[in-house]
C-alpha atoms as a PDB file:
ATOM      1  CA  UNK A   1     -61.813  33.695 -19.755  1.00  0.00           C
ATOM      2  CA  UNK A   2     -62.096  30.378 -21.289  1.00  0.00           C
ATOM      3  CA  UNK A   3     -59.605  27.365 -19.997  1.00  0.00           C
ATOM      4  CA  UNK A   4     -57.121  27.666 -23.228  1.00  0.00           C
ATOM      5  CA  UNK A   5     -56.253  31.260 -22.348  1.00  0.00           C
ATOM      6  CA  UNK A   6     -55.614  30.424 -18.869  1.00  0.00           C
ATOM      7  CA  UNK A   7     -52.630  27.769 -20.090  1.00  0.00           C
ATOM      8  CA  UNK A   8     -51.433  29.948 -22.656  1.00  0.00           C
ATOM      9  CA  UNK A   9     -50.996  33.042 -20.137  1.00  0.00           C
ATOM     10  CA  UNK A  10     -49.220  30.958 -17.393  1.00  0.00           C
ATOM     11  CA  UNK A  11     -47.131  29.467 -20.151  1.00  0.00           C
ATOM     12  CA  UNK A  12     -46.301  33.606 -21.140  1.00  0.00           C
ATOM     13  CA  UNK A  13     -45.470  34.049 -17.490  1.00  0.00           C
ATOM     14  CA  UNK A  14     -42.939  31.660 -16.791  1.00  0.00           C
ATOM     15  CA  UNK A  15     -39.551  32.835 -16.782  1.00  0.00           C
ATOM     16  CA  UNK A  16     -38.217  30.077 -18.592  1.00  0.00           C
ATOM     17  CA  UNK A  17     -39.245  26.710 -20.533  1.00  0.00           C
ATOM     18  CA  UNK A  18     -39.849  22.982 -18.777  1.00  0.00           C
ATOM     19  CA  UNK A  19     -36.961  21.711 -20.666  1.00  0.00           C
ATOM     20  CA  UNK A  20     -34.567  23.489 -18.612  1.00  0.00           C
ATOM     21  CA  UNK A  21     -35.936  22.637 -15.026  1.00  0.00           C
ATOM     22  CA  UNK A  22     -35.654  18.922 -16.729  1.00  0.00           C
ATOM     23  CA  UNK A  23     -32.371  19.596 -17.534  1.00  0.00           C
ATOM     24  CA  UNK A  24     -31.110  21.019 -14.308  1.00  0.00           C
ATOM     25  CA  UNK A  25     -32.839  18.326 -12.500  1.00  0.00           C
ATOM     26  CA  UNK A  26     -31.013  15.756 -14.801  1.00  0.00           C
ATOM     27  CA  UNK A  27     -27.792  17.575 -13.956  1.00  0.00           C
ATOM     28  CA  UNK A  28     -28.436  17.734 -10.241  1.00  0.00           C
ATOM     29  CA  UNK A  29     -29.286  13.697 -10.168  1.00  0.00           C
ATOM     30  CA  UNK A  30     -25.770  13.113 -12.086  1.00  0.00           C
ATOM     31  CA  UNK A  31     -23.164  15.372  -9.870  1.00  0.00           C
ATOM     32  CA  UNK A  32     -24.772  13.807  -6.799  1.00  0.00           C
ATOM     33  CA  UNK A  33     -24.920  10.075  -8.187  1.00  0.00           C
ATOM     34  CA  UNK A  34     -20.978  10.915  -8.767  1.00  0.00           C
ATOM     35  CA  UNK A  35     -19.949  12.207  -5.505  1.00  0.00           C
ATOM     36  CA  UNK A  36     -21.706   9.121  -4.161  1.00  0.00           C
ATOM     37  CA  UNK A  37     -19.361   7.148  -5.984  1.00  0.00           C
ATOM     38  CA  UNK A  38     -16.856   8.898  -5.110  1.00  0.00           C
ATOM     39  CA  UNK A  39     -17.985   9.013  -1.454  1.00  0.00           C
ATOM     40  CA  UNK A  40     -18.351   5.174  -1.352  1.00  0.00           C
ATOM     41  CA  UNK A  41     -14.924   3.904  -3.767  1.00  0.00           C
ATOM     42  CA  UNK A  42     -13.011   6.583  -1.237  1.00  0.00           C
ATOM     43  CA  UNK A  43     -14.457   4.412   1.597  1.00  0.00           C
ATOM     44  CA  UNK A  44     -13.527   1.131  -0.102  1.00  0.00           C
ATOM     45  CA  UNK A  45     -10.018   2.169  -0.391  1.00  0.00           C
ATOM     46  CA  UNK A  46      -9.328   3.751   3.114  1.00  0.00           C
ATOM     47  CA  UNK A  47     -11.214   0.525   4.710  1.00  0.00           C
ATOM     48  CA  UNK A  48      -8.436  -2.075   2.216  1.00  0.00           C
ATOM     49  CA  UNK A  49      -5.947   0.295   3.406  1.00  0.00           C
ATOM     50  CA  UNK A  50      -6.762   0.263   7.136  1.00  0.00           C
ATOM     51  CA  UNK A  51      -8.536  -2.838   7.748  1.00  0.00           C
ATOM     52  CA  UNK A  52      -6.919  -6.044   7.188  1.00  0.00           C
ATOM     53  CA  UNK A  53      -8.423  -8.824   4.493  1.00  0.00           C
ATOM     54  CA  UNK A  54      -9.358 -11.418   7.143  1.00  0.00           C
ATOM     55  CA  UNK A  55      -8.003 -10.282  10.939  1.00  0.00           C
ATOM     56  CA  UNK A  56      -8.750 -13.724  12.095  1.00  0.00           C
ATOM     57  CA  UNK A  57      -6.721 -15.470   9.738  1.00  0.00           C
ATOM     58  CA  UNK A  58      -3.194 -15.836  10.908  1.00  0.00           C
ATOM     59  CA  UNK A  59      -1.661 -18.520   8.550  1.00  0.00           C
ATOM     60  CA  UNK A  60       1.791 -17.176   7.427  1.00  0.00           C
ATOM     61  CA  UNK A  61       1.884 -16.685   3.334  1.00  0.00           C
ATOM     62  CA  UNK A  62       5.294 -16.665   1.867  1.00  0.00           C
ATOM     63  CA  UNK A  63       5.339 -14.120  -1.129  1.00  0.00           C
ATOM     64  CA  UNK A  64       7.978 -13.536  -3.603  1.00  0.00           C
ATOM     65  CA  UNK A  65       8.721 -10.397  -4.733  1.00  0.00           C
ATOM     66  CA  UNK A  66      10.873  -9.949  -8.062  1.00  0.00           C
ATOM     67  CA  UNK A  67      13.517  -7.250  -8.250  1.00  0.00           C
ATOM     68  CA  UNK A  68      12.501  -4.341  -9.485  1.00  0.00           C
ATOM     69  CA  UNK A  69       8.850  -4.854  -9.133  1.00  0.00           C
ATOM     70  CA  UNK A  70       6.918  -2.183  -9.406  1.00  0.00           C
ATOM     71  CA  UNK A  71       3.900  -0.787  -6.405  1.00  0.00           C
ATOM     72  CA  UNK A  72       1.497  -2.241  -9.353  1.00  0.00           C
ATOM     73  CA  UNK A  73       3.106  -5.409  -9.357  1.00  0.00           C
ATOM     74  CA  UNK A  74       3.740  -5.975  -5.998  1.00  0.00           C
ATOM     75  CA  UNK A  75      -0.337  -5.079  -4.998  1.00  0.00           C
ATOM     76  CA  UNK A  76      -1.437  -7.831  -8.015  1.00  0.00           C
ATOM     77  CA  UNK A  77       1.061 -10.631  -6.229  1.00  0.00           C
ATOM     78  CA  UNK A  78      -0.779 -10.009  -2.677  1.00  0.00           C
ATOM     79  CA  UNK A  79      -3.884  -9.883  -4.071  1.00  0.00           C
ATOM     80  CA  UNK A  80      -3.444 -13.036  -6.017  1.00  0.00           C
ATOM     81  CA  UNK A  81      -1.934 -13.947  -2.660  1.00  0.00           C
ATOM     82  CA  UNK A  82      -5.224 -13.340  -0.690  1.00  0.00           C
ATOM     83  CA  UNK A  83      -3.119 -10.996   1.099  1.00  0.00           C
ATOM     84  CA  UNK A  84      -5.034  -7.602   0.137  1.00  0.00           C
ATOM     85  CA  UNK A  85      -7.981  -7.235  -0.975  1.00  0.00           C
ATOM     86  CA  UNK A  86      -7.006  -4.102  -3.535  1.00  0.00           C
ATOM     87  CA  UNK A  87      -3.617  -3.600  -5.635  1.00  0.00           C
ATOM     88  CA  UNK A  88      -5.153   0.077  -6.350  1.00  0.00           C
ATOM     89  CA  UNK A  89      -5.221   0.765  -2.884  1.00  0.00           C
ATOM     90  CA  UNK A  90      -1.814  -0.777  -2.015  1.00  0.00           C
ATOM     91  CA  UNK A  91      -0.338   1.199  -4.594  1.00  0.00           C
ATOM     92  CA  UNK A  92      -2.044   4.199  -3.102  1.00  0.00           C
ATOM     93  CA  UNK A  93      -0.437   3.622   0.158  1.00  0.00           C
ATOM     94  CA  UNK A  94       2.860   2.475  -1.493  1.00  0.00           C
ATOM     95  CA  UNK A  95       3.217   6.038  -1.970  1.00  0.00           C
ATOM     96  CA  UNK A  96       2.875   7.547   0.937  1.00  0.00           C
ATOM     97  CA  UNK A  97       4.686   4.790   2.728  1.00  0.00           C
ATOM     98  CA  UNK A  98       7.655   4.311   0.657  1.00  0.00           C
ATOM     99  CA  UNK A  99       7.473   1.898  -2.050  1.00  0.00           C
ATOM    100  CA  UNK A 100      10.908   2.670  -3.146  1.00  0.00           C
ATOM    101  CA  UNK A 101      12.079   0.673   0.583  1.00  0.00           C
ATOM    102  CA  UNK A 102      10.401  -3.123  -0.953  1.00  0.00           C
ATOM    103  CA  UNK A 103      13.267  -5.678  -0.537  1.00  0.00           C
ATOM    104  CA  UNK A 104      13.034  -8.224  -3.244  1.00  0.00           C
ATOM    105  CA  UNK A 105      12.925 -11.961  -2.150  1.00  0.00           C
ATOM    106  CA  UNK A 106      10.805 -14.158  -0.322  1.00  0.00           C
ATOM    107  CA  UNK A 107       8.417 -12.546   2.582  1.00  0.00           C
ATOM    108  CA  UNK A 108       6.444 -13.522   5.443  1.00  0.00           C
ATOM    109  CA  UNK A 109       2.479 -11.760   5.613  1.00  0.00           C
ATOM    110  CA  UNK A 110      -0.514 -12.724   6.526  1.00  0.00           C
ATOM    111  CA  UNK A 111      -4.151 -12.209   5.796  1.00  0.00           C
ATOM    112  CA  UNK A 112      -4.210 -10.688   9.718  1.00  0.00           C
ATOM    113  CA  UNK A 113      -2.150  -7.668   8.645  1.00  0.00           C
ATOM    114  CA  UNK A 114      -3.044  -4.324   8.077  1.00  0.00           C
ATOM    115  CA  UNK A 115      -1.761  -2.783   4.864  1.00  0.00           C
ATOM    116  CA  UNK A 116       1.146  -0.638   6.901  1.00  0.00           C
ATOM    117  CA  UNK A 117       2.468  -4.040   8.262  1.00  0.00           C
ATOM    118  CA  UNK A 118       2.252  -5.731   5.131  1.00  0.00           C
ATOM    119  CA  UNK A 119       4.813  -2.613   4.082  1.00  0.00           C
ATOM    120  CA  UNK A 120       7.051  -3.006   7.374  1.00  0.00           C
ATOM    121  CA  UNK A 121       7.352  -6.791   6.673  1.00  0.00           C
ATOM    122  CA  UNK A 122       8.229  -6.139   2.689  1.00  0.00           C
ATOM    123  CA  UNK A 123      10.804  -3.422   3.258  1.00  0.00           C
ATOM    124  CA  UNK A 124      12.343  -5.545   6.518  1.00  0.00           C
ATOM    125  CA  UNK A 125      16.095  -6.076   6.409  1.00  0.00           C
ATOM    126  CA  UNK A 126      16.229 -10.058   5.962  1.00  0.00           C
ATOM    127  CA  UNK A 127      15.546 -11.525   2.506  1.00  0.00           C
ATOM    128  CA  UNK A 128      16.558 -15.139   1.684  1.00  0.00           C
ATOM    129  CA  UNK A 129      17.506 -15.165  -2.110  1.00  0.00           C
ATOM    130  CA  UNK A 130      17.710 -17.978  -4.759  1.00  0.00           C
ATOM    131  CA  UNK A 131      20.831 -18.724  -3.718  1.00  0.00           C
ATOM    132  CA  UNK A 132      20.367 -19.343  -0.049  1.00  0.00           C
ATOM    133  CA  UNK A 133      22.449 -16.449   0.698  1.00  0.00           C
ATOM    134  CA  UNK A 134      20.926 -13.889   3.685  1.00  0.00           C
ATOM    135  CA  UNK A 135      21.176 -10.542   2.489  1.00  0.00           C
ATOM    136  CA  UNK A 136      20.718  -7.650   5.229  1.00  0.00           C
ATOM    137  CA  UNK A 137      20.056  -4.422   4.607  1.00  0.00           C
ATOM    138  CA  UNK A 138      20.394  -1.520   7.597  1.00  0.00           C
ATOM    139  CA  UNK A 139      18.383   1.562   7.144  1.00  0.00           C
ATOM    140  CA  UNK A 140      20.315   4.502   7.621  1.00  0.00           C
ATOM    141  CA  UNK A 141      21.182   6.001  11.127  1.00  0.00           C
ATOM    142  CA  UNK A 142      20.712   2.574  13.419  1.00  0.00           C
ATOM    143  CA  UNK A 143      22.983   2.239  15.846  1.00  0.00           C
ATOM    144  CA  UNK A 144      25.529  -1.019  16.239  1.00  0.00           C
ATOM    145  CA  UNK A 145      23.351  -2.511  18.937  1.00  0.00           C
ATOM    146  CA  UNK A 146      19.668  -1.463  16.571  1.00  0.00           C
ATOM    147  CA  UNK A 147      21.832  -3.695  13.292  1.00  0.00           C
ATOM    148  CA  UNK A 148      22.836  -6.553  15.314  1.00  0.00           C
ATOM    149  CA  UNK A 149      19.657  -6.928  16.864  1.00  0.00           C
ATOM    150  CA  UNK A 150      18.021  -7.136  13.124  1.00  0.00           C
ATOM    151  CA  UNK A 151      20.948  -9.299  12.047  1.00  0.00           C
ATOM    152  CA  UNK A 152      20.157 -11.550  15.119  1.00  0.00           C
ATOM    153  CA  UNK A 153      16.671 -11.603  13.910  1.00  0.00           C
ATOM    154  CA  UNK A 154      16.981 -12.263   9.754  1.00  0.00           C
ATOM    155  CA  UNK A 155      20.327 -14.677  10.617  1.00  0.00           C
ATOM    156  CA  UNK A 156      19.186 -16.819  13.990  1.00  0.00           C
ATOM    157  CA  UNK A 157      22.690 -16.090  15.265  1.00  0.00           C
ATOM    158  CA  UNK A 158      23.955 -14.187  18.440  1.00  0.00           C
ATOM    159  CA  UNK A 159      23.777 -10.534  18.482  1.00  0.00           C
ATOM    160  CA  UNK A 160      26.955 -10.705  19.957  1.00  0.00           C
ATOM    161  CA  UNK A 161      28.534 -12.055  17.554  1.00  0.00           C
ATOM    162  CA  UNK A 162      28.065  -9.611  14.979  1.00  0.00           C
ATOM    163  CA  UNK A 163      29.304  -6.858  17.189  1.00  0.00           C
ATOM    164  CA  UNK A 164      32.491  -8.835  18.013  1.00  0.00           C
ATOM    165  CA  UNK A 165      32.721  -8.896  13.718  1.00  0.00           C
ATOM    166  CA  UNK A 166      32.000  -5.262  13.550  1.00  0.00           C
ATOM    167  CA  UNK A 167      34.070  -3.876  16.292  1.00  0.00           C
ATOM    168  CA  UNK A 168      37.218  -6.068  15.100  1.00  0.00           C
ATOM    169  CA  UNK A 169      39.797  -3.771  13.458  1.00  0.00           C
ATOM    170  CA  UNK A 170      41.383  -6.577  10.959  1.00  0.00           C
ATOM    171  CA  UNK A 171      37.163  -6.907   9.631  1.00  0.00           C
ATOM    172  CA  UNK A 172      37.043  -3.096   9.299  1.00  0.00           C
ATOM    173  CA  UNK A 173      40.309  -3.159   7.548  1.00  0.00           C
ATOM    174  CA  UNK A 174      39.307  -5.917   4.923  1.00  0.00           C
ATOM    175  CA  UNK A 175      35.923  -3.857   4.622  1.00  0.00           C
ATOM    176  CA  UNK A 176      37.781  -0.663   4.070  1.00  0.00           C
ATOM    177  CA  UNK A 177      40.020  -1.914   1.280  1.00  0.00           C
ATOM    178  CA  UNK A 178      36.894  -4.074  -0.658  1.00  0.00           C
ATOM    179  CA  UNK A 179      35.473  -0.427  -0.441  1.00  0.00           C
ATOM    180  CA  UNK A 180      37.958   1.931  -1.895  1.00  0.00           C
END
């Protein structure tokens, strides 16, 4: 048997063309190039959610936060901020953690802080607005003692003094008729 027939029998006996092992190959080489994107933009987020942008920088950054700002909005101001280092992955974690909580107004973060305290700082109760004003709000089911500790904290006064406010019946009154 000469050379030629050789080829042309082993082309006979394959059970299907080169172009398709090419093509499967090409196929193969583009799911797994994928999933190792995916592999390594899934660890990009998790590490800007749970790693802070520079843990050894402390320096307090004042942010301002606009009313109704959305989780988009919000992860472009810390980012421009230095703050985070992803406003995809903030808004990620925004869901999960509550975005709908944000106080507007002027907050205190760091470049230290992981994302989740970066969320406990923007929903906490003390915002100082335009107008100078202190406005406090108490997350529902604290106790008296739990609402003047966080007024204490947002207002620099005495604890005590808000639950001598609270507890007098003449404030409840004046409260109760503002109300209804």
């Amino acid at each position: 048997m000469s050379d030629k027939n050789l080829y042309m029998k082993s082309k006979e006996t394959r059970p299907y063309p080169r172009r398709k092992n090419k093509r499967k190959r090409l196929i193969t080489v583009t799911i797994l190039f994928v999933l190792l994107l995916g592999v390594f933009g899934s660890f990009n987020v998790i590490g800007a959610i749970y790693l802070p942008y520079n843990s050894k920088n402390t320096t307090e950054i004042t942010v301002d936060i606009p009313e109704a700002s959305t989780a988009n909005s919000i992860g472009k101001i810390l980012v421009d901020n230095k703050v985070i280092k992803s406003a995809l992955a903030f808004r990620l974690y925004s869901r999960f953690a509550g975005a709908e909580n944000i106080q507007a107004g002027k907050h205190v973060v760091s470049q230290s802080m992981t994302m989740e305290e970066i969320m406990e700082a923007l929903k906490s109760a003390a915002i100082t607005t335009k107008k100078g004003i202190v406005r406090i709000t108490f997350p529902e089911g604290l106790t008296l003692e739990a609402m003047s500790q966080t007024f204490a904290k947002a207002t620099g006064q005495k604890a005590e003094d808000f639950m001598k406010v609270v507890q007098d019946q003449t404030f409840i009154n004046n409260m109760a008729k503002k109300v209804s």
